[in-house]
Protein backbone atom coordinates (compact mmCIF):
# COMPACT_ATOMS: atom_id res chain seq x y z
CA UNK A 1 39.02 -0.23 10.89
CA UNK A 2 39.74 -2.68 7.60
CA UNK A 3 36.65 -4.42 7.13
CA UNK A 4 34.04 -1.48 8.50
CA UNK A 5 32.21 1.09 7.26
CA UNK A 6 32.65 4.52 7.96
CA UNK A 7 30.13 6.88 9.76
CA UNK A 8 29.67 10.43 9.89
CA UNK A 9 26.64 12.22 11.80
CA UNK A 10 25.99 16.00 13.05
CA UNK A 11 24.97 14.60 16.67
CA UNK A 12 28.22 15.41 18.62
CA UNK A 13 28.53 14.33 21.76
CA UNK A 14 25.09 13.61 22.16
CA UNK A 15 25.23 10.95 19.92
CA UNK A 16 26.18 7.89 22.62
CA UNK A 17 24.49 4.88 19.98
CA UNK A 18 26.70 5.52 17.19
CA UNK A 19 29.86 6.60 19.36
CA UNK A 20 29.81 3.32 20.97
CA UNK A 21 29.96 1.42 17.66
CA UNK A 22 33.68 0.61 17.81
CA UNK A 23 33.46 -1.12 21.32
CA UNK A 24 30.79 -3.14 19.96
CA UNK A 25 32.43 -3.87 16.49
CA UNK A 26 35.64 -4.76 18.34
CA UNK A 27 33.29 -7.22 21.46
CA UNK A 28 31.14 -9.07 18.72
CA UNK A 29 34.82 -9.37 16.97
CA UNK A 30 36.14 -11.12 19.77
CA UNK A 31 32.74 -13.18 20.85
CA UNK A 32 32.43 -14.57 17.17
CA UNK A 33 36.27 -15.07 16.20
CA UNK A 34 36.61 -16.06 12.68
CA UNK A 35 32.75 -16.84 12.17
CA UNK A 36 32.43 -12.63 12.73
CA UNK A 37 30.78 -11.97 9.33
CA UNK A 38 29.98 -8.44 7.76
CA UNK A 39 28.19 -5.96 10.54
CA UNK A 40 26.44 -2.76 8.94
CA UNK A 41 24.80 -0.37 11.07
CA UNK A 42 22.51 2.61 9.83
CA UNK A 43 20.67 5.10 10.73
CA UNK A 44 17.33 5.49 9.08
CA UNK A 45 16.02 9.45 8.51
CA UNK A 46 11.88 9.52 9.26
CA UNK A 47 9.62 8.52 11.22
CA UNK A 48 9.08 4.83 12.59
CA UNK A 49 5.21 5.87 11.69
CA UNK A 50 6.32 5.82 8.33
CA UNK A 51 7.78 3.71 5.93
CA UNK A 52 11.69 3.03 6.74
CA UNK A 53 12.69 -0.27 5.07
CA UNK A 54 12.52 -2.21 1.75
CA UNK A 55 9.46 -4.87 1.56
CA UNK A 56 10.29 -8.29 3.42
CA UNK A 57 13.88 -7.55 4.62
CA UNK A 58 13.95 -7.36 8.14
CA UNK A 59 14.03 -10.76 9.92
CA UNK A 60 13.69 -9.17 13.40
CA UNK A 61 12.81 -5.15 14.77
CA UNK A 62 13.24 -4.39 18.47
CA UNK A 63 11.59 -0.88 19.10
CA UNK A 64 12.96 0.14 22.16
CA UNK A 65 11.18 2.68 24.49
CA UNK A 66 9.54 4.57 21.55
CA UNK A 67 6.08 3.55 21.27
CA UNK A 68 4.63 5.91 24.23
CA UNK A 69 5.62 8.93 21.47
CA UNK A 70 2.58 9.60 19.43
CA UNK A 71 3.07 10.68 16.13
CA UNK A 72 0.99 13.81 17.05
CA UNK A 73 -0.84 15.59 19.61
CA UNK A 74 -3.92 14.51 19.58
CA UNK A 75 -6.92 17.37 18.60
CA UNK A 76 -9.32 18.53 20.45
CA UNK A 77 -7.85 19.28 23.31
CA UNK A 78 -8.45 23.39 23.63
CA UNK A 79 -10.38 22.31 27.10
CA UNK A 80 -7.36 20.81 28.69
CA UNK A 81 -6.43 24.36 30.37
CA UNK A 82 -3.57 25.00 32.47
CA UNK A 83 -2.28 21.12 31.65
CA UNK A 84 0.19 19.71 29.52
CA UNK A 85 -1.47 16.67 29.22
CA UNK A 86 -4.25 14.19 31.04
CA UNK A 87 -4.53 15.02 34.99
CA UNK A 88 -6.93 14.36 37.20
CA UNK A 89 -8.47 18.18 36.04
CA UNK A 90 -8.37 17.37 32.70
CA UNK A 91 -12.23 16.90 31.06
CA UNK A 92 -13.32 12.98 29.49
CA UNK A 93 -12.29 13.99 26.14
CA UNK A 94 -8.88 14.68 26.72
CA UNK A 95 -8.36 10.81 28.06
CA UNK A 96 -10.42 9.73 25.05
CA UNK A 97 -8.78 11.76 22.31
CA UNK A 98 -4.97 10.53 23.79
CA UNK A 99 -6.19 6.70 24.20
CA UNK A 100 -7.66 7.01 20.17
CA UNK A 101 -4.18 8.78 19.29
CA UNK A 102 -2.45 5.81 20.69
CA UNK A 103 -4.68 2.91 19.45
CA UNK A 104 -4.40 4.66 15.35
CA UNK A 105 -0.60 4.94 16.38
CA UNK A 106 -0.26 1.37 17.22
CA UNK A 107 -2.02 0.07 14.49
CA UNK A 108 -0.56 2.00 11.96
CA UNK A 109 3.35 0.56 13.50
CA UNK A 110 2.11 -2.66 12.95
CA UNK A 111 1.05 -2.48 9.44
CA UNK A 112 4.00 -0.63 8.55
CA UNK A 113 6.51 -3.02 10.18
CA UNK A 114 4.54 -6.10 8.65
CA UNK A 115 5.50 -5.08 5.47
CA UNK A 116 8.76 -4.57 6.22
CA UNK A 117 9.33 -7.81 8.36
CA UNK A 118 9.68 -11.58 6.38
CA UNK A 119 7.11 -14.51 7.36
CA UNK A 120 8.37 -15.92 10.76
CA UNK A 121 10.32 -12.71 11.82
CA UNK A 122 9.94 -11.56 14.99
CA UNK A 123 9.37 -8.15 16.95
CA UNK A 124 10.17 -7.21 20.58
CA UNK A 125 8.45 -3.59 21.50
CA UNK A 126 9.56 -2.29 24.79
CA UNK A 127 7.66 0.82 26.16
CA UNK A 128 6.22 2.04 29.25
CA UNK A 129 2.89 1.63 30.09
CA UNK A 130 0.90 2.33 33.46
CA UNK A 131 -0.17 -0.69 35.76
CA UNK A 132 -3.93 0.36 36.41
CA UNK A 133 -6.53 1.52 34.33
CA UNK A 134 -7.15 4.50 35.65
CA UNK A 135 -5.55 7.50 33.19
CA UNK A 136 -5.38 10.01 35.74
CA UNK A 137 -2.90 7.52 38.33
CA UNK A 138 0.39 8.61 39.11
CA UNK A 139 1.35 5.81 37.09
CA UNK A 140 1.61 8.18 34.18
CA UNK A 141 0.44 11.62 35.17
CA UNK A 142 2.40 12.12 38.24
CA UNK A 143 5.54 13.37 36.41
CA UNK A 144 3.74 15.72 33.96
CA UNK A 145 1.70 17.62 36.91
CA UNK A 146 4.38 18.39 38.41
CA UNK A 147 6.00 19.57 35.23
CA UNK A 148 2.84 21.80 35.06
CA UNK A 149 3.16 23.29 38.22
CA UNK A 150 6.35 24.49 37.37
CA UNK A 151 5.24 25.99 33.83
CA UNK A 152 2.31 27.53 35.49
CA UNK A 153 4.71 29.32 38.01
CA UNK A 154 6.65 30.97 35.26
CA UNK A 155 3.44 32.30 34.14
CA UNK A 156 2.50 33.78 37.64
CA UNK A 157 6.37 35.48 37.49
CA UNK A 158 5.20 36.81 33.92
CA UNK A 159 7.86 34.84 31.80
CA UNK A 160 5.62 32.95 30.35
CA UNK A 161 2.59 33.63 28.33
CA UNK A 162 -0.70 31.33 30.23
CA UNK A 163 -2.24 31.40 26.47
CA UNK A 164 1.32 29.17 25.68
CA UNK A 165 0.79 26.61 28.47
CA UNK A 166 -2.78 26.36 27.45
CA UNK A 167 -2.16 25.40 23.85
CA UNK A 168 1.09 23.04 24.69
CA UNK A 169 0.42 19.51 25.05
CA UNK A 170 2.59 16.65 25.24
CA UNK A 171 2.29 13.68 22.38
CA UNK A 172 2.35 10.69 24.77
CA UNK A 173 0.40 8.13 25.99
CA UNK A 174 1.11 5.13 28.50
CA UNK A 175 -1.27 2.21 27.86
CA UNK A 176 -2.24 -0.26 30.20
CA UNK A 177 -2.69 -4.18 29.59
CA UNK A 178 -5.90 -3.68 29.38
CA UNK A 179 -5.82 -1.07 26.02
CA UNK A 180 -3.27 -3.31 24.70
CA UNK A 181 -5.37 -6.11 24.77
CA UNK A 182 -8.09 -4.22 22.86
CA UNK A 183 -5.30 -3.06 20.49
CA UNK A 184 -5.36 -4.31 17.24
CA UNK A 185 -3.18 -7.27 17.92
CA UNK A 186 -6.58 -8.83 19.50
CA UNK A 187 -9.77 -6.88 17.94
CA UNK A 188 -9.21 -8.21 14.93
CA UNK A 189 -8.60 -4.98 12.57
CA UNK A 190 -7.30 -5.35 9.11
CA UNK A 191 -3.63 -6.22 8.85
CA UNK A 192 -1.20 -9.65 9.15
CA UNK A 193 -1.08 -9.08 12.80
CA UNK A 194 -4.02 -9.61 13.21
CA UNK A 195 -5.93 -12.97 14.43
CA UNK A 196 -8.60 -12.70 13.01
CA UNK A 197 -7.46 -12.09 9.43
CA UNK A 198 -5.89 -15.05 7.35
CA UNK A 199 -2.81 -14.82 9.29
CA UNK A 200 -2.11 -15.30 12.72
CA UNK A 201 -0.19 -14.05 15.46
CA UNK A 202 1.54 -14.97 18.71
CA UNK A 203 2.09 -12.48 21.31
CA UNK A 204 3.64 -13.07 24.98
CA UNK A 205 3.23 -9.30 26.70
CA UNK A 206 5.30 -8.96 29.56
CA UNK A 207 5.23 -6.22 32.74
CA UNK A 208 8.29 -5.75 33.38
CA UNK A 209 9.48 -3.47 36.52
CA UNK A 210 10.97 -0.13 36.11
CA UNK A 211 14.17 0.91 36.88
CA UNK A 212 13.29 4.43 36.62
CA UNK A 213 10.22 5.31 37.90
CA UNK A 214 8.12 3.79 41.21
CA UNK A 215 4.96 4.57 38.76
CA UNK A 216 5.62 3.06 35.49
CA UNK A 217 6.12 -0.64 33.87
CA UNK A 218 7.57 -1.09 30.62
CA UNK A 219 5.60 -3.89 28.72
CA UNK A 220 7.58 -6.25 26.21
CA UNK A 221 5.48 -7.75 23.37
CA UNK A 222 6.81 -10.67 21.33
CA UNK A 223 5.23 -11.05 17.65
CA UNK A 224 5.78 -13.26 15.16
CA UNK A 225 4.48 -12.81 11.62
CA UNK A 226 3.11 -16.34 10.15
CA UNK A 227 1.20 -15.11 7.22
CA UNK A 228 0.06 -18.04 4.75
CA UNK A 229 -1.76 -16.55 2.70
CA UNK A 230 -0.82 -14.17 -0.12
CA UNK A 231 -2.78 -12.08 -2.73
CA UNK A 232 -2.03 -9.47 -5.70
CA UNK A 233 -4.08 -7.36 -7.83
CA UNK A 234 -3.01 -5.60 -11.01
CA UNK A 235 -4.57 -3.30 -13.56
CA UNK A 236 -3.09 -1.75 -16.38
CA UNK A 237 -0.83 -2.88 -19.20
CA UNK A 238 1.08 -5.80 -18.86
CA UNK A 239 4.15 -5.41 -21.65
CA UNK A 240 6.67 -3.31 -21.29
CA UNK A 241 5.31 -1.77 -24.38
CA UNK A 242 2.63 0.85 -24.47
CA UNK A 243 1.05 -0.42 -26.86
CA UNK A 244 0.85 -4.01 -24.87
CA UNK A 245 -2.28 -5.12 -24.20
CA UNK A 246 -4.08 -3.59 -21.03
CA UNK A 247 -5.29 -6.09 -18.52
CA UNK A 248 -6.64 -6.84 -15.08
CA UNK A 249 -4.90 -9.41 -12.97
CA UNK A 250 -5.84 -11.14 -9.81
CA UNK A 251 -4.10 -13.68 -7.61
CA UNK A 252 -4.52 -15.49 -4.39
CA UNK A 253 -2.26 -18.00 -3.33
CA UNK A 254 -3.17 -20.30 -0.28
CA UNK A 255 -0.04 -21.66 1.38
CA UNK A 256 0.47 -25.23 3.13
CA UNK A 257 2.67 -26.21 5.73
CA UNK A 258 4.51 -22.70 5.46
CA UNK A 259 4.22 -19.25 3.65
CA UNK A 260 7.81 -19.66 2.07
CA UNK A 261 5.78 -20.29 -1.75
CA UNK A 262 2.78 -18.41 -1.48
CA UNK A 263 4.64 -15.53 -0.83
CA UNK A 264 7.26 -16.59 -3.70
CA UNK A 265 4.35 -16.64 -5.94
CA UNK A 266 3.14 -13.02 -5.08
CA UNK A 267 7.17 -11.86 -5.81
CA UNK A 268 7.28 -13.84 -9.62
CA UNK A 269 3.98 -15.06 -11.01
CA UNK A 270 2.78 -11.18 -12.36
CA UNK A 271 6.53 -10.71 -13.39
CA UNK A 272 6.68 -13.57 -15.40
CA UNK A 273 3.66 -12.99 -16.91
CA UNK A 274 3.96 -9.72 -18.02
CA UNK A 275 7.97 -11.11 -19.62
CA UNK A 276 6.08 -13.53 -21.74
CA UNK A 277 2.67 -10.88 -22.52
CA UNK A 278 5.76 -8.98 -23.49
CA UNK A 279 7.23 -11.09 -25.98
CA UNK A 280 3.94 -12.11 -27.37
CA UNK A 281 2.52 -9.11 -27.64
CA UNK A 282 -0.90 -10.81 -26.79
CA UNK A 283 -2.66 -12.79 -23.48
CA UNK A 284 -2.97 -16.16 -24.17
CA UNK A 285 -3.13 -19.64 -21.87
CA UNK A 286 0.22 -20.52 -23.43
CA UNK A 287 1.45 -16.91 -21.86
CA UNK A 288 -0.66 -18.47 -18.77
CA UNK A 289 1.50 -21.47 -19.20
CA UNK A 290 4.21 -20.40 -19.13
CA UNK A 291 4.54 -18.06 -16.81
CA UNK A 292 3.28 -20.68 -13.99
CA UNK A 293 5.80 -23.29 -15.30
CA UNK A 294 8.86 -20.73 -14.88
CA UNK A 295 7.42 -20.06 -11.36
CA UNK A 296 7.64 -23.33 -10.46
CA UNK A 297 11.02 -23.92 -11.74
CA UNK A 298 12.01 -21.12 -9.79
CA UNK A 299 10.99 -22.30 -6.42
CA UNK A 300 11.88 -25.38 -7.21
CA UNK A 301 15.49 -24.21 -7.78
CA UNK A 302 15.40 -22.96 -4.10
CA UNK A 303 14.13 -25.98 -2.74
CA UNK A 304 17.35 -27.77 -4.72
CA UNK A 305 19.64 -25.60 -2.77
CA UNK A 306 18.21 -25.39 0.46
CA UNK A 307 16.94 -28.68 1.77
CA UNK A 308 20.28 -30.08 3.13
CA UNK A 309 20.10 -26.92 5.48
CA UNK A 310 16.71 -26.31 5.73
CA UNK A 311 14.92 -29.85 4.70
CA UNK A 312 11.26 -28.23 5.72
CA UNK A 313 11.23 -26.22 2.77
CA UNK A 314 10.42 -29.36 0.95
CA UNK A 315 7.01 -29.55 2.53
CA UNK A 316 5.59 -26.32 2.29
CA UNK A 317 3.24 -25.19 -0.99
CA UNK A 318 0.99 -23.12 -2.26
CA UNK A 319 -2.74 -23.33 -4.34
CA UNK A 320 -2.73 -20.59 -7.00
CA UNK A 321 -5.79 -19.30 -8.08
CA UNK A 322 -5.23 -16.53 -11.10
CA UNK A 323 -7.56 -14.11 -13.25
CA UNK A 324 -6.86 -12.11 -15.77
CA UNK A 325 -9.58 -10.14 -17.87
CA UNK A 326 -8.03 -8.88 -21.03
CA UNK A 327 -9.92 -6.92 -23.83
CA UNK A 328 -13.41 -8.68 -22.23
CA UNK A 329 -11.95 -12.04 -22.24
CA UNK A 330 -11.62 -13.82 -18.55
CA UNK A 331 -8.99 -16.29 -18.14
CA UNK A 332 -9.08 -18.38 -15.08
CA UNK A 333 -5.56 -20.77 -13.98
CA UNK A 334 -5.78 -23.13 -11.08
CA UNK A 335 -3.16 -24.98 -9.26
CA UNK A 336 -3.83 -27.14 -6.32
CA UNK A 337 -7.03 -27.18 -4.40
CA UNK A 338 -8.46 -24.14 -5.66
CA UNK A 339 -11.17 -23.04 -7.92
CA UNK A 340 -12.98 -19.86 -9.05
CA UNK A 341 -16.75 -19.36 -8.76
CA UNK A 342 -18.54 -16.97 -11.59
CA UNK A 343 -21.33 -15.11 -10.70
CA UNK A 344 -24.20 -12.99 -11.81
CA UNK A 345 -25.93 -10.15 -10.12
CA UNK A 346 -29.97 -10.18 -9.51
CA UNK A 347 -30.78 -6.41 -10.15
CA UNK A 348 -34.14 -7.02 -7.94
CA UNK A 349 -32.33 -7.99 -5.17
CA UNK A 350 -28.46 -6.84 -5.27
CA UNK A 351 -27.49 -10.50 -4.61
CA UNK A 352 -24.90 -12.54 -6.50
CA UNK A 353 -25.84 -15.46 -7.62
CA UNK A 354 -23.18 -18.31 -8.74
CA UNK A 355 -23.76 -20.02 -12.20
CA UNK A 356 -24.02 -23.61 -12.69
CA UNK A 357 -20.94 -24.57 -15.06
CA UNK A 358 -20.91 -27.57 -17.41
CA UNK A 359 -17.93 -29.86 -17.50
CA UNK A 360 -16.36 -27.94 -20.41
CA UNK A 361 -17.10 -24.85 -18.82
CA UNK A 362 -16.06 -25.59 -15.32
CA UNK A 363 -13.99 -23.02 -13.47
């Protein structure tokens, strides 16, 4: 088709997503007429416990009916005998060990998809889940038991080995609103989706009725990633030169009224510093300078030719704190309503202490 790309995969028949692609170049064709823009679709190799995507590119992810797959089965569980996962048999540690499995699962999608995601993108997750607390409920063991019986069977005919069904266990889990509530959407563990970090977080989880199964209900979180606040931290030489001179470089940038700048800053700030260390050969406040005047220009270039569209982006900012220690020499920049505070330790007592600055040496 003139205009498309072409695809070629080893799935065969089996492969009914990317077999269906024509009807649904040739339907969004005919829904968008001549406003039907470029379409590219891809699949990704690895795991979606894993890195897939460039930094900041995706402006919305829909996981659909994955996240009940655990990246692995979880350990411990040589006393779940003659099951091939939790049943109403199976001892307290085997629900424990699948409900930790999930939670590090869930937390490590999360941080791997905020990475991935811009500021204000949003992510629909759509997976089954069980509608009481109790593990052991047909809600999500039902299905598996019987799968059991029928494994153990073949070992009472002899075709199977008992010592195989003993070590085989399934890497799923079904949450239920409860768990996901003490996920790390709402505990506040470290990562932007989290609400108790600098960023925050709205969620909408929805139940939603099964088509498939009287015992399951798929849950549909909403998230949207409103980060603010950026930060950076470099060590090492900063000119393109090995012989450069070898620094250590800290930012944090507080947005206002939007994270469009702060997380501008975190992009260009270092890189324009280390162009002008680079042509210097040397740290200096003019280098400083400089390199905060080009980043300005630069997102003040945006702002130029996106306000008719998107007039907000005049009103958002950023503070911008920056230090940089270089051959025992601290340099602090401020912009905004920021400041640094230097401090000394008290070797009696661990604590740091903050020292009183003069006007001319006010940081």
């Amino acid at each position: 088709m003139k205009g498309k790309g072409q695809m070629v995969d080893n799935l065969g028949h089996n492969d009914t997503i990317f077999k269906s692609l024509p009807t649904f170049y040739e339907n969004l064709e005919k829904d968008k007429g001549e406003q039907f823009g470029p379409c590219f679709v891809s699949g990704m190799p690895g795991s979606f416990y894993e890195r897939l995507f460039p930094s900041r590119s995706l402006h919305f992810i829909h996981s659909s009916y994955s996240l009940h797959w655990l990246s692995n089965v979880p350990g411990n569980l040589e006393n779940n005998k003659a099951n091939i996962y939790m049943a109403k048999s199976s001892p307290p540690n085997v629900y424990k060990a699948y409900l930790e499995q999930f939670q590090r699962d869930f937390s490590s999608f999360l941080s791997l998809r905020s990475e991935e995601i811009i500021s204000k993108g949003r992510m629909v997750l759509t997976f089954i889940g069980r509608s009481i607390t109790d593990p052991s409920s047909k809600d999500c063991c039902y299905i598996w038991e019987l799968l059991t019986k029928s494994f153990l069977e073949l070992v009472d005919e002899g075709l199977v080995e008992a010592t195989k069904v003993d070590s085989f266990n399934l890497p799923y889990y079904t949450p239920c609103e409860e768990e996901l509530n003490r996920s790390p959407i709402n505990c506040g563990a470290r990562g932007p989706w989290s609400r108790a970090s600098s960023s925050s977080l709205s969620v909408d989880l929805q139940p939603v009725s099964s088509l498939q199964s009287p015992f399951s209900i798929f849950f549909r979180l909403q998230l949207i990633q409103e980060s603010l606040t950026a930060s950076e931290g470099e060590s090492g030489s900063l000119s393109t030169h090995k012989s450069g001179p070898h620094v250590t470089f800290v930012g944090v940038y507080d947005g206002h009224g939007g994270p469009e700048t702060s997380l501008y800053i975190t992009d260009h700030l270092f890189q324009h510093l280390k162009r002008f260390t680079t042509e210097q050969q040397s740290m200096s406040v003019d280098v400083i300078q400089k390199a905060y005047q080009a980043t300005e220009e630069g997102f003040m270039s945006i702002v130029t030719k996106q306000w008719l569209m998107k007039p907000q982006v005049a009103a958002v900012g950023s503070c911008c704190l920056v230090g940089v220690i270089c051959y025992g020499t601290l340099y602090i920049a401020n912009c905004g309503d920021s400041r640094a505070v230097l401090g000394r330790v008290v070797k009696a007592t661990g604590e740091v202490l903050a020292i009183q600055q003069s006007a001319g040496r006010s940081l």
